[in-house]
C-alpha atoms as a PDB file:
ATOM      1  CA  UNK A   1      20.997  -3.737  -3.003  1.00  0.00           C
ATOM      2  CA  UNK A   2      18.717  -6.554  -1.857  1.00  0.00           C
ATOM      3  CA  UNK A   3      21.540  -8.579   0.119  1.00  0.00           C
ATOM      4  CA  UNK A   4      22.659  -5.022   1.534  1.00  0.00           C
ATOM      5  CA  UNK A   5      19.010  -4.829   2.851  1.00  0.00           C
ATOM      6  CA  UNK A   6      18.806  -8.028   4.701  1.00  0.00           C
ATOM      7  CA  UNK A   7      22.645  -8.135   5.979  1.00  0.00           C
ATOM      8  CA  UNK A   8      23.318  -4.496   7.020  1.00  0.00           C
ATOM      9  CA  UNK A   9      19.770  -2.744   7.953  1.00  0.00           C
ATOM     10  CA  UNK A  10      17.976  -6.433   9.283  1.00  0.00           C
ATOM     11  CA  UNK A  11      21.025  -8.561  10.476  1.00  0.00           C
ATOM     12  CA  UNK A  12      19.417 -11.484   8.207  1.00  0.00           C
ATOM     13  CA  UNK A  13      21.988 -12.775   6.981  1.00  0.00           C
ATOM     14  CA  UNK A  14      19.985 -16.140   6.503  1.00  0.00           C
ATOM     15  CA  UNK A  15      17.517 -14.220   4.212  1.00  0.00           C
ATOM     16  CA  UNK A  16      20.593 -13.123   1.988  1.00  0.00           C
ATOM     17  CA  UNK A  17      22.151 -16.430   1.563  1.00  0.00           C
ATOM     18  CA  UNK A  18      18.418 -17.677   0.526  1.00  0.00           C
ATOM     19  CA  UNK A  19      18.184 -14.783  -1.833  1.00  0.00           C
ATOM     20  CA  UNK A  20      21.995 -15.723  -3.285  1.00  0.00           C
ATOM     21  CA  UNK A  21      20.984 -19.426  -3.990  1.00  0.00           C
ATOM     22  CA  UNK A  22      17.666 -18.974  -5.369  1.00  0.00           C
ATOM     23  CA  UNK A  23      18.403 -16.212  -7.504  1.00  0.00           C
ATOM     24  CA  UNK A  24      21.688 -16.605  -8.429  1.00  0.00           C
ATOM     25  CA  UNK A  25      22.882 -13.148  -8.697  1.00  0.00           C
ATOM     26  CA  UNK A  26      19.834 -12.173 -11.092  1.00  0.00           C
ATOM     27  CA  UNK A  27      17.343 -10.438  -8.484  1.00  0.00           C
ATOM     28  CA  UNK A  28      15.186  -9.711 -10.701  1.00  0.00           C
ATOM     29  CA  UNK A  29      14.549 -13.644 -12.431  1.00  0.00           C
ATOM     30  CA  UNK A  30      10.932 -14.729 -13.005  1.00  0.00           C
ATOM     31  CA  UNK A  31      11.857 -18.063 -11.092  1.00  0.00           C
ATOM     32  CA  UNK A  32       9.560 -18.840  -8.504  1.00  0.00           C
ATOM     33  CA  UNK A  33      11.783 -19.120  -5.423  1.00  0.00           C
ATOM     34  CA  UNK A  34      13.895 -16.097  -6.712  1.00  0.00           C
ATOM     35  CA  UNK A  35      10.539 -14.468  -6.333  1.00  0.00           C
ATOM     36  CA  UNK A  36       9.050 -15.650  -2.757  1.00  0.00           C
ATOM     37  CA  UNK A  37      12.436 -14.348  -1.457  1.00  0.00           C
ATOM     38  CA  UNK A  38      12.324 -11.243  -3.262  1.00  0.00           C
ATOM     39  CA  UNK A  39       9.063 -10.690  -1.915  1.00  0.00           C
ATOM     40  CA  UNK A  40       9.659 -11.444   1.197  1.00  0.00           C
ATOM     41  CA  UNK A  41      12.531  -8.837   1.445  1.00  0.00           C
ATOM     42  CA  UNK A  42      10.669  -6.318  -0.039  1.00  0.00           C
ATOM     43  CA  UNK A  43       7.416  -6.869   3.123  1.00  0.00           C
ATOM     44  CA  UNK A  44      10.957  -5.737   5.188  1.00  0.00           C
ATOM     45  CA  UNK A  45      11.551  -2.494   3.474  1.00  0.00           C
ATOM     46  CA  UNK A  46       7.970  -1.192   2.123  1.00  0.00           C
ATOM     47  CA  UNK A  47       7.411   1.269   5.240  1.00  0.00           C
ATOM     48  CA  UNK A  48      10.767   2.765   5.179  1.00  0.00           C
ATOM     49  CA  UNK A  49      11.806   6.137   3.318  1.00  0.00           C
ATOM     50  CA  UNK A  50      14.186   4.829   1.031  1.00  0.00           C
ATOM     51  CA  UNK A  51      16.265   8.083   0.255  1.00  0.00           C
ATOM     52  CA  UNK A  52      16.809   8.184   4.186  1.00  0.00           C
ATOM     53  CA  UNK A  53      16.122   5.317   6.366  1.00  0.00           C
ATOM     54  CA  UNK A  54      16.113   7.202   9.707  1.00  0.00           C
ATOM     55  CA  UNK A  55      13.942  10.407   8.425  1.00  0.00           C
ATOM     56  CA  UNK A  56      10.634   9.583   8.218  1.00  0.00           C
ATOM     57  CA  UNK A  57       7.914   8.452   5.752  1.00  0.00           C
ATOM     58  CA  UNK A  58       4.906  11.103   4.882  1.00  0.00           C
ATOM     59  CA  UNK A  59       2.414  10.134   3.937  1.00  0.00           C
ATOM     60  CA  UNK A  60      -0.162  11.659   2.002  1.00  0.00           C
ATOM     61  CA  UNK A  61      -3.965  10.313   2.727  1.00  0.00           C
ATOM     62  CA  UNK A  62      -5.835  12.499   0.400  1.00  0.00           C
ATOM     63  CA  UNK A  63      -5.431  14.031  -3.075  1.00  0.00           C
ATOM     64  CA  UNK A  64      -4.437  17.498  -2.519  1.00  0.00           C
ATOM     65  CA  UNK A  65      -6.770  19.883  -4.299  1.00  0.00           C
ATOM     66  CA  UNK A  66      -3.937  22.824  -5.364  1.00  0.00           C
ATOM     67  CA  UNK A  67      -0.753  23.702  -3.946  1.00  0.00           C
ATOM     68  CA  UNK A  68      -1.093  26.678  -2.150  1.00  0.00           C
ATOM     69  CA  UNK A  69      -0.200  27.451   1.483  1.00  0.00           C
ATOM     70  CA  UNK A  70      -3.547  27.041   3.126  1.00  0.00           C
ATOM     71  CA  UNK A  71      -2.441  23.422   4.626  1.00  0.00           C
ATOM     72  CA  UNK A  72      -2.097  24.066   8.510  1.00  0.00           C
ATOM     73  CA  UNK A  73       0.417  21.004   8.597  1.00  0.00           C
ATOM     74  CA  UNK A  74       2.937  23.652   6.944  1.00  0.00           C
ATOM     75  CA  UNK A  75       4.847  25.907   9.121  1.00  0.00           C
ATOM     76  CA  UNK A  76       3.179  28.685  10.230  1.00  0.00           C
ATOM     77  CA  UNK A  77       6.112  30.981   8.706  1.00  0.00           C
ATOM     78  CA  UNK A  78       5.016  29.317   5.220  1.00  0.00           C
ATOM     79  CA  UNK A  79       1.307  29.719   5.425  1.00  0.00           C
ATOM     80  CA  UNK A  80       1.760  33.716   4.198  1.00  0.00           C
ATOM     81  CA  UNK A  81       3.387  32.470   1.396  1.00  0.00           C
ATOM     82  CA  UNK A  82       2.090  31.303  -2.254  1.00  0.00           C
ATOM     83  CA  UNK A  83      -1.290  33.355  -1.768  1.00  0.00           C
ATOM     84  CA  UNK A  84      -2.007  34.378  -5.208  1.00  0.00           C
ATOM     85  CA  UNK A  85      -5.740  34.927  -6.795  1.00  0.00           C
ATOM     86  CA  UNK A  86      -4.868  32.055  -8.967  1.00  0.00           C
ATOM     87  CA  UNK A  87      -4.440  28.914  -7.024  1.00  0.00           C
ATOM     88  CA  UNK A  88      -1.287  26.319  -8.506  1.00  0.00           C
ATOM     89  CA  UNK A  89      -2.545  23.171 -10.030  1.00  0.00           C
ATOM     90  CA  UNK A  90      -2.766  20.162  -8.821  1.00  0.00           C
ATOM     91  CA  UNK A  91       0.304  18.414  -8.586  1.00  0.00           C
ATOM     92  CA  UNK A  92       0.650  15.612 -10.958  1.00  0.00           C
ATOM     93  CA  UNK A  93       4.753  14.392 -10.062  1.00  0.00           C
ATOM     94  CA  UNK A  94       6.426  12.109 -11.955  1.00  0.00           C
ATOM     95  CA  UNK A  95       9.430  10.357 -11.049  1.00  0.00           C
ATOM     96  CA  UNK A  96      12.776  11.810 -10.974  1.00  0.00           C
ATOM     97  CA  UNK A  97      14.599  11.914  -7.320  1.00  0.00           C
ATOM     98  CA  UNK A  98      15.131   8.146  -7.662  1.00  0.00           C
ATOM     99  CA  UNK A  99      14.337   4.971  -9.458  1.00  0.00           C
ATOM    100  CA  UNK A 100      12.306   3.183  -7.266  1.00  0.00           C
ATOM    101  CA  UNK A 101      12.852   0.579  -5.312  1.00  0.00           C
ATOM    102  CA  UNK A 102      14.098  -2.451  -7.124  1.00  0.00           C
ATOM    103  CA  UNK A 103      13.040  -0.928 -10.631  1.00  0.00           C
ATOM    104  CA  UNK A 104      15.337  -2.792 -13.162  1.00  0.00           C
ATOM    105  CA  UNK A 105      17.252   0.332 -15.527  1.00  0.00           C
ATOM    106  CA  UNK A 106      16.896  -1.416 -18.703  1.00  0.00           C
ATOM    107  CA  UNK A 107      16.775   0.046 -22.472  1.00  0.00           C
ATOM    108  CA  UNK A 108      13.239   1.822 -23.442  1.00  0.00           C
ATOM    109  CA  UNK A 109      10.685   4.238 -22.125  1.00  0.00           C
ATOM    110  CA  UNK A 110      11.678   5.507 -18.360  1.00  0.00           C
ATOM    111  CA  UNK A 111       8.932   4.271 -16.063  1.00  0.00           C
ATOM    112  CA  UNK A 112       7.140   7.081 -13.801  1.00  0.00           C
ATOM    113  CA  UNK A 113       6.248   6.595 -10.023  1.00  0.00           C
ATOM    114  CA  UNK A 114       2.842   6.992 -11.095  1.00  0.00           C
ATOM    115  CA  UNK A 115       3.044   4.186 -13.502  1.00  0.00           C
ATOM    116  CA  UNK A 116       4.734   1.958 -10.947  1.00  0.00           C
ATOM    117  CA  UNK A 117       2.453   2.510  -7.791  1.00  0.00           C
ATOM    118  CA  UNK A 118      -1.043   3.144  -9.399  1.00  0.00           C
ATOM    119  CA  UNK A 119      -2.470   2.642  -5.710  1.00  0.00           C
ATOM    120  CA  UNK A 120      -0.119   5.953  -4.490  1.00  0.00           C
ATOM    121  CA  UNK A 121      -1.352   7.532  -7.442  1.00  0.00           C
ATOM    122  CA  UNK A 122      -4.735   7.716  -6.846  1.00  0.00           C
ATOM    123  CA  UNK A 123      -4.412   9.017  -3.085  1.00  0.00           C
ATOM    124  CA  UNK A 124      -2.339  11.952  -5.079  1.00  0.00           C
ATOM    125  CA  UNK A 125       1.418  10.310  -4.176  1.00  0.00           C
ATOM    126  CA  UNK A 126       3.870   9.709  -6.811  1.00  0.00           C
ATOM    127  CA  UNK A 127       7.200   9.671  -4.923  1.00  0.00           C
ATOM    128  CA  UNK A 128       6.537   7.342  -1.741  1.00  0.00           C
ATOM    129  CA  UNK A 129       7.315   9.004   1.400  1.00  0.00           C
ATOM    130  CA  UNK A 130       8.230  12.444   0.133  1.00  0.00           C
ATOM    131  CA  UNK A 131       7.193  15.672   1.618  1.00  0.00           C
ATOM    132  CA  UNK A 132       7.556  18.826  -0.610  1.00  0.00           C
ATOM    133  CA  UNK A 133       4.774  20.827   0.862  1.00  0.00           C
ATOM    134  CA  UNK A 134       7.247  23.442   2.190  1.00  0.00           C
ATOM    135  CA  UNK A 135       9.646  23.398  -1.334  1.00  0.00           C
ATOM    136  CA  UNK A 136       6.848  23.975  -3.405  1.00  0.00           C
ATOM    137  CA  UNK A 137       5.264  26.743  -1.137  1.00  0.00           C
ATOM    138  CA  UNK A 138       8.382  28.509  -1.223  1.00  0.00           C
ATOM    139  CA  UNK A 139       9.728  27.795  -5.147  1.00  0.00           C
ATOM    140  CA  UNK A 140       5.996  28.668  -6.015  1.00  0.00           C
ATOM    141  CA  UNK A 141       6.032  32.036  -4.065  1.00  0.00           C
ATOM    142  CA  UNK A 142       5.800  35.071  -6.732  1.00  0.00           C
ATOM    143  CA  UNK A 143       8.848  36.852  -4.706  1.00  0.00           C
ATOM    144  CA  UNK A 144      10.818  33.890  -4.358  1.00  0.00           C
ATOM    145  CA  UNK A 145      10.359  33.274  -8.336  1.00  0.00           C
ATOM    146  CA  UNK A 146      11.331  36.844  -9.092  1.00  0.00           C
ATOM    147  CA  UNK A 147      14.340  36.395  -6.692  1.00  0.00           C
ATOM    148  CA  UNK A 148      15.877  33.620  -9.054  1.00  0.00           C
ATOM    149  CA  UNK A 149      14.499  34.518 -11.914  1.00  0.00           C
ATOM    150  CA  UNK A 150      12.180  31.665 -12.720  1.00  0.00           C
ATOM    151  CA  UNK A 151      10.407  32.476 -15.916  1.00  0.00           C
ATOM    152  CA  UNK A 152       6.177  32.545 -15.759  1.00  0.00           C
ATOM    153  CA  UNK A 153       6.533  30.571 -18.771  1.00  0.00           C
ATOM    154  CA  UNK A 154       7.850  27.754 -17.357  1.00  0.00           C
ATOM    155  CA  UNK A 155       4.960  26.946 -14.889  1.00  0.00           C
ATOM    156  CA  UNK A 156       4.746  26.717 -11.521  1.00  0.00           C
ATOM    157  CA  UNK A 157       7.333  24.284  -9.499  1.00  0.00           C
ATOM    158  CA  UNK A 158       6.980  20.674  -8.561  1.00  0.00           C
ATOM    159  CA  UNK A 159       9.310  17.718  -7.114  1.00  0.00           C
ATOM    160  CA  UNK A 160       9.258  16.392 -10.171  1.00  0.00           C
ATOM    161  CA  UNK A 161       8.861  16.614 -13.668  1.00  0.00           C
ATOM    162  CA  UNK A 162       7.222  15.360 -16.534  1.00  0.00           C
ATOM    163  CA  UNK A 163       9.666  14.680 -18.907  1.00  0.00           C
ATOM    164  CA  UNK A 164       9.472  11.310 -20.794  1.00  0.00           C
ATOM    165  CA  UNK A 165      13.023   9.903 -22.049  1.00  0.00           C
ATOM    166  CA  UNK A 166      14.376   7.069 -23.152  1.00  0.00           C
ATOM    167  CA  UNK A 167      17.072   5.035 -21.233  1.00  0.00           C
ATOM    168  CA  UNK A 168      19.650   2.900 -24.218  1.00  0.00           C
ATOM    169  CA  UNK A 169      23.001   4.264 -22.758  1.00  0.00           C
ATOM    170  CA  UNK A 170      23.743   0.454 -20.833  1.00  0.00           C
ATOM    171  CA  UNK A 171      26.530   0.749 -18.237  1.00  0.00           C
ATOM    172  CA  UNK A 172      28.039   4.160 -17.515  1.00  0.00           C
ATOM    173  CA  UNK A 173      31.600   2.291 -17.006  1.00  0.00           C
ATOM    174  CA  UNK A 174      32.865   2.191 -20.245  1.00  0.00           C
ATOM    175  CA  UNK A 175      32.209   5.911 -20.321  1.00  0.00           C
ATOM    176  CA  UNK A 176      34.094   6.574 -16.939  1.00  0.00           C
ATOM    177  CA  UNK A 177      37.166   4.529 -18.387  1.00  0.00           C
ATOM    178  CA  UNK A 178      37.434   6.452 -21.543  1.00  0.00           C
ATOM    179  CA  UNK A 179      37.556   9.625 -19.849  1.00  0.00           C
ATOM    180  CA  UNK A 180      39.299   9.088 -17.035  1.00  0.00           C
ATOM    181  CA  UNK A 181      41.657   7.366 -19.139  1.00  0.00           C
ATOM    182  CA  UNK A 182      42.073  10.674 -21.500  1.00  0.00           C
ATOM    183  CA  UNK A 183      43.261  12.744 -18.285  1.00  0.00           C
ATOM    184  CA  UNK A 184      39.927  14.024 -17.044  1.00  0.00           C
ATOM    185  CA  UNK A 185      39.527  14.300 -13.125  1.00  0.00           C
ATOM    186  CA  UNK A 186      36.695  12.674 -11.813  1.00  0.00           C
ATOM    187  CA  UNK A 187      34.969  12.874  -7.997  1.00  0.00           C
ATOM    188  CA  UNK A 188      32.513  10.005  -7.459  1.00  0.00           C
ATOM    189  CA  UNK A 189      30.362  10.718  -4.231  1.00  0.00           C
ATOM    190  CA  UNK A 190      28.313   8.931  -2.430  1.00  0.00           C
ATOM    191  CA  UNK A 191      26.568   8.958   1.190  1.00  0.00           C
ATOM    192  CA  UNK A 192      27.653   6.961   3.992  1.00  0.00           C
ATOM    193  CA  UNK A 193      26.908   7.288   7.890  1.00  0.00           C
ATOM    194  CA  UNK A 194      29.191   5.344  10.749  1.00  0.00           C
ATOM    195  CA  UNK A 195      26.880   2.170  10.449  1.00  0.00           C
ATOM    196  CA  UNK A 196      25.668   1.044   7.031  1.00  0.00           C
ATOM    197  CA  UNK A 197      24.107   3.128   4.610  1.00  0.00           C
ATOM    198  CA  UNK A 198      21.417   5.642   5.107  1.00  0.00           C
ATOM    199  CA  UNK A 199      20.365   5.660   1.140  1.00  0.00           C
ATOM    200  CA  UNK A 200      18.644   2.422   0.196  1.00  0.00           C
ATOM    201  CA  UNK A 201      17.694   3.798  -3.219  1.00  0.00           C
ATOM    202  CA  UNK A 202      21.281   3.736  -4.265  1.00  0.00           C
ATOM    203  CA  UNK A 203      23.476   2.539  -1.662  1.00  0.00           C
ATOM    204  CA  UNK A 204      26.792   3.450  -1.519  1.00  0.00           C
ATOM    205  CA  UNK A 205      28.410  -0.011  -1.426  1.00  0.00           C
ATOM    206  CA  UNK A 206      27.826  -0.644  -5.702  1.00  0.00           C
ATOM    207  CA  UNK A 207      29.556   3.045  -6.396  1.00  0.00           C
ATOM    208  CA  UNK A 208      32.179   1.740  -4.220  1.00  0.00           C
ATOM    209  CA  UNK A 209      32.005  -1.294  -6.176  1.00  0.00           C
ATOM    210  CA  UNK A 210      31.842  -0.066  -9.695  1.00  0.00           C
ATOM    211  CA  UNK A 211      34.772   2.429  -9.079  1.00  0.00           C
ATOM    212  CA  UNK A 212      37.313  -0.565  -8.079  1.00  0.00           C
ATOM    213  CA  UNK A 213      35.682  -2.445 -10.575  1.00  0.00           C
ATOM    214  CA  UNK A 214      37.789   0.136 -13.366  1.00  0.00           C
ATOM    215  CA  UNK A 215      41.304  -1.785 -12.119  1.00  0.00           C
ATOM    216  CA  UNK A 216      43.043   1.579 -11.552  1.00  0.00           C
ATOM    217  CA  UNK A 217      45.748   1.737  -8.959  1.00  0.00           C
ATOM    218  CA  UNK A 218      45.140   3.325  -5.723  1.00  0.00           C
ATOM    219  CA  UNK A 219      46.884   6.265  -5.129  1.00  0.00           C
ATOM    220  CA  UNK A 220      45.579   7.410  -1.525  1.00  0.00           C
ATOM    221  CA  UNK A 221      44.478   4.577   1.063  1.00  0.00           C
ATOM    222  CA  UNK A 222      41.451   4.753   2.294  1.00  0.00           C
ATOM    223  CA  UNK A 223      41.297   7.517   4.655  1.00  0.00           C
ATOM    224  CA  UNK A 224      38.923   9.787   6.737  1.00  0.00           C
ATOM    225  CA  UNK A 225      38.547  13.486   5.229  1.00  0.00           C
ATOM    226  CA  UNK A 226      37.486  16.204   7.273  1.00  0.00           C
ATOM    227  CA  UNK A 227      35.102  19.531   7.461  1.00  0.00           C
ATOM    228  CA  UNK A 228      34.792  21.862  10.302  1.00  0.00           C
ATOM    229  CA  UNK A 229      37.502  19.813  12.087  1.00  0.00           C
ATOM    230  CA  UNK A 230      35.094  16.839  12.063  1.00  0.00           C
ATOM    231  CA  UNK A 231      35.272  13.776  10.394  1.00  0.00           C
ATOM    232  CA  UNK A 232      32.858  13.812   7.063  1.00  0.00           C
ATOM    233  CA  UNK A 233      33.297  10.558   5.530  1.00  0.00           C
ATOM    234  CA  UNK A 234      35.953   8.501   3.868  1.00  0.00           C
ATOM    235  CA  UNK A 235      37.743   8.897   0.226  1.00  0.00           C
ATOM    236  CA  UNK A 236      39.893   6.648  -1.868  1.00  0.00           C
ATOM    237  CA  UNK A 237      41.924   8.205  -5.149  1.00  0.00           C
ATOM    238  CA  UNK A 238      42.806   6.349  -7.853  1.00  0.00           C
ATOM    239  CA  UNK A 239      45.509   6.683 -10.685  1.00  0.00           C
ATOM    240  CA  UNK A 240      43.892   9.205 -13.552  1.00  0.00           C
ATOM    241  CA  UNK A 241      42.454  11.424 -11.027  1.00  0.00           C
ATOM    242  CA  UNK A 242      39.580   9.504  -9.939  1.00  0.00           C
ATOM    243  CA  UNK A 243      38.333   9.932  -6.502  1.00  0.00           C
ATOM    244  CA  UNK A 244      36.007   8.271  -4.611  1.00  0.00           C
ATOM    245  CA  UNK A 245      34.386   9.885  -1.742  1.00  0.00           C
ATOM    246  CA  UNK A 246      31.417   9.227   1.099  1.00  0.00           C
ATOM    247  CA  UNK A 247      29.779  11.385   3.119  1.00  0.00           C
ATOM    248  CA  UNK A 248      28.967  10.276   6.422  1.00  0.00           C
ATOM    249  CA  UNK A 249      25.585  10.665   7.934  1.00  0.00           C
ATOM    250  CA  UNK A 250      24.044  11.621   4.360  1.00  0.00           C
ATOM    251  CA  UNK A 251      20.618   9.986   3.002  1.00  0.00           C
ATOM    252  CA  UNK A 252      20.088  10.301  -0.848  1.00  0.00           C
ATOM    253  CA  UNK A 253      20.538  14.123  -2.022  1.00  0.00           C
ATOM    254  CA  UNK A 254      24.119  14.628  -0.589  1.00  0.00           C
ATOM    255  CA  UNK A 255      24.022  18.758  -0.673  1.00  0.00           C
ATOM    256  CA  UNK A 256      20.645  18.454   1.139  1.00  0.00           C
ATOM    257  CA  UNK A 257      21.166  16.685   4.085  1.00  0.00           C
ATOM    258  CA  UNK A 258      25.095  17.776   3.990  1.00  0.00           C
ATOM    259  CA  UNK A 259      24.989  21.094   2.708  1.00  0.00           C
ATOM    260  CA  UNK A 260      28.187  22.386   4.914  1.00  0.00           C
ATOM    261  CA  UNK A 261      30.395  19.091   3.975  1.00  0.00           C
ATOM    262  CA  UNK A 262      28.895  19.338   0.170  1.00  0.00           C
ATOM    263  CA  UNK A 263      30.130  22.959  -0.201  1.00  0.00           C
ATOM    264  CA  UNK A 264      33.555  21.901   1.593  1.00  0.00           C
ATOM    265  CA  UNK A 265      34.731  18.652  -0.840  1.00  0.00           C
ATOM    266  CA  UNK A 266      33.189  20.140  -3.493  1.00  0.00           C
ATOM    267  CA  UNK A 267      34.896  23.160  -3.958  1.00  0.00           C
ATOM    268  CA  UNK A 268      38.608  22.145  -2.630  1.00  0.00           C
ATOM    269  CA  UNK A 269      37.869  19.449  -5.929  1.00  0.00           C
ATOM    270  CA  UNK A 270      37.457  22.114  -8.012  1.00  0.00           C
ATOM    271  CA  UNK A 271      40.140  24.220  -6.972  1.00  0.00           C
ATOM    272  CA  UNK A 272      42.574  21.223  -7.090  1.00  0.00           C
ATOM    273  CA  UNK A 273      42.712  21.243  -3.591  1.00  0.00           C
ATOM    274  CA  UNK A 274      43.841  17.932  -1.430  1.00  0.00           C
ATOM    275  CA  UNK A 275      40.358  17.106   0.139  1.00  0.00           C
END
């Protein structure tokens, strides 16, 4: 991800070749030129919203008190809604959209935004550049809850959760081989606009890697797929049903910034449909 954020989104190419020799493939070695490099790159990136590198990043200057509707920044549609004589909580999120940036996934105790960006913490931000005021407005509304059934038990809504979990499953690869390899269809999707790749959290380019990585034959060139008459992205299939798939334009939550295209691939997959 580091040399696909100096080549493709900065054109310095330079950079990348500086980040290849110093840190040898490991980007995330103690050594000390590894490092400058690193750091250097990362001074690029720090103001962008990594789940979508054209939306923009909100950002949140004071610790919000509760999470009702009374903020004038929300839509005026959305101000009605929430008012309850018991105001929510304050939102404490933890991480879950995303690992962030550069955070190595390594065996033990999943790290929280909080824990990783104690200065975001304390203005009340735990998922840089994320703006939920409207979602949790809305998922926090007593009719909305009603409407799907959200239990009073299980509190009111937030971006994220606060579930701690370990993480000692290693690479997911082996796991992909043995099933794919026992018969079981598989659609790996990922997002992917005309020019580069929208999603810095995960970028497209190592699913695309990871699935070729497996050895399996191709099956179906790569080739543009369509919705709406309109080209959506790209796919490649595989022998033992494995398809991999991009959605063009998309940033990091596919069915939310594609929800037509989404409901489109998705379901032709499941009714064994050629995409």
């Amino acid at each position: 991800m580091i040399l696909l954020c100096i080549s493709t989104f900065f054109g310095q190419k330079k950079k990348g070749k500086e980040a290849e020799a110093n840190c040898k493939g490991d980007y995330d070695s103690e050594d000390v030129p590894c490092q400058a490099t690193i750091s250097h790159i990362d001074g690029l990136v720090s103001g962008l919203n990594i789940y979508d590198i054209l939306e923009p990043c909100y950002h949140n200057n004071k610790i919000p008190e509760t999470t009702s509707t009374d903020n004038t920044s929300l839509p005026k549609s959305f101000q009605e809604l929430g008012k309850t004589d018991k105001p929510l909580p304050v939102r404490k999120r933890m991480f879950g959209r995303a690992w962030p940036y550069r955070a190595p996934v390594r065996d033990g105790i999943v790290p929280s935004w909080p824990q990783l960006t104690q200065s975001l913490h304390a203005r009340g931000v735990s998922v840089p550049c994320i703006d939920d005021e409207v979602a949790t407005a809305w998922l926090n509304n007593e009719a909305v809850r009603k409407a799907i059934h959200a239990s009073p038990e299980s509190g009111s809504w937030g971006v994220c959760n606060a579930l701690s979990y370990n993480h000692d499953a290693g690479s997911m690869i082996p796991y992909h081989k043995n099933l794919t390899s026992a018969g079981y269809p598989a659609l790996i999707y990922r997002q992917k606009p005309p020019y580069g790749d929208h999603d810095m959290c995960i970028p497209f380019t190592g699913t695309q890697a990871w699935t070729a990585s497996l050895g399996y034959e191709v099956v179906d060139q790569w080739r543009p797929w369509l919705s709406n008459d309109q080209v959506a992205g790209y796919l490649q299939e595989y022998a033992h049903n494995l398809t991999f798939l991009t959605v063009k334009g998309s940033g990091h939550t596919v069915p939310e910034y594609k929800p037509r295209e989404s409901l489109d691939f998705y379901s032709r997959w499941l009714q064994g449909q050629k995409i």
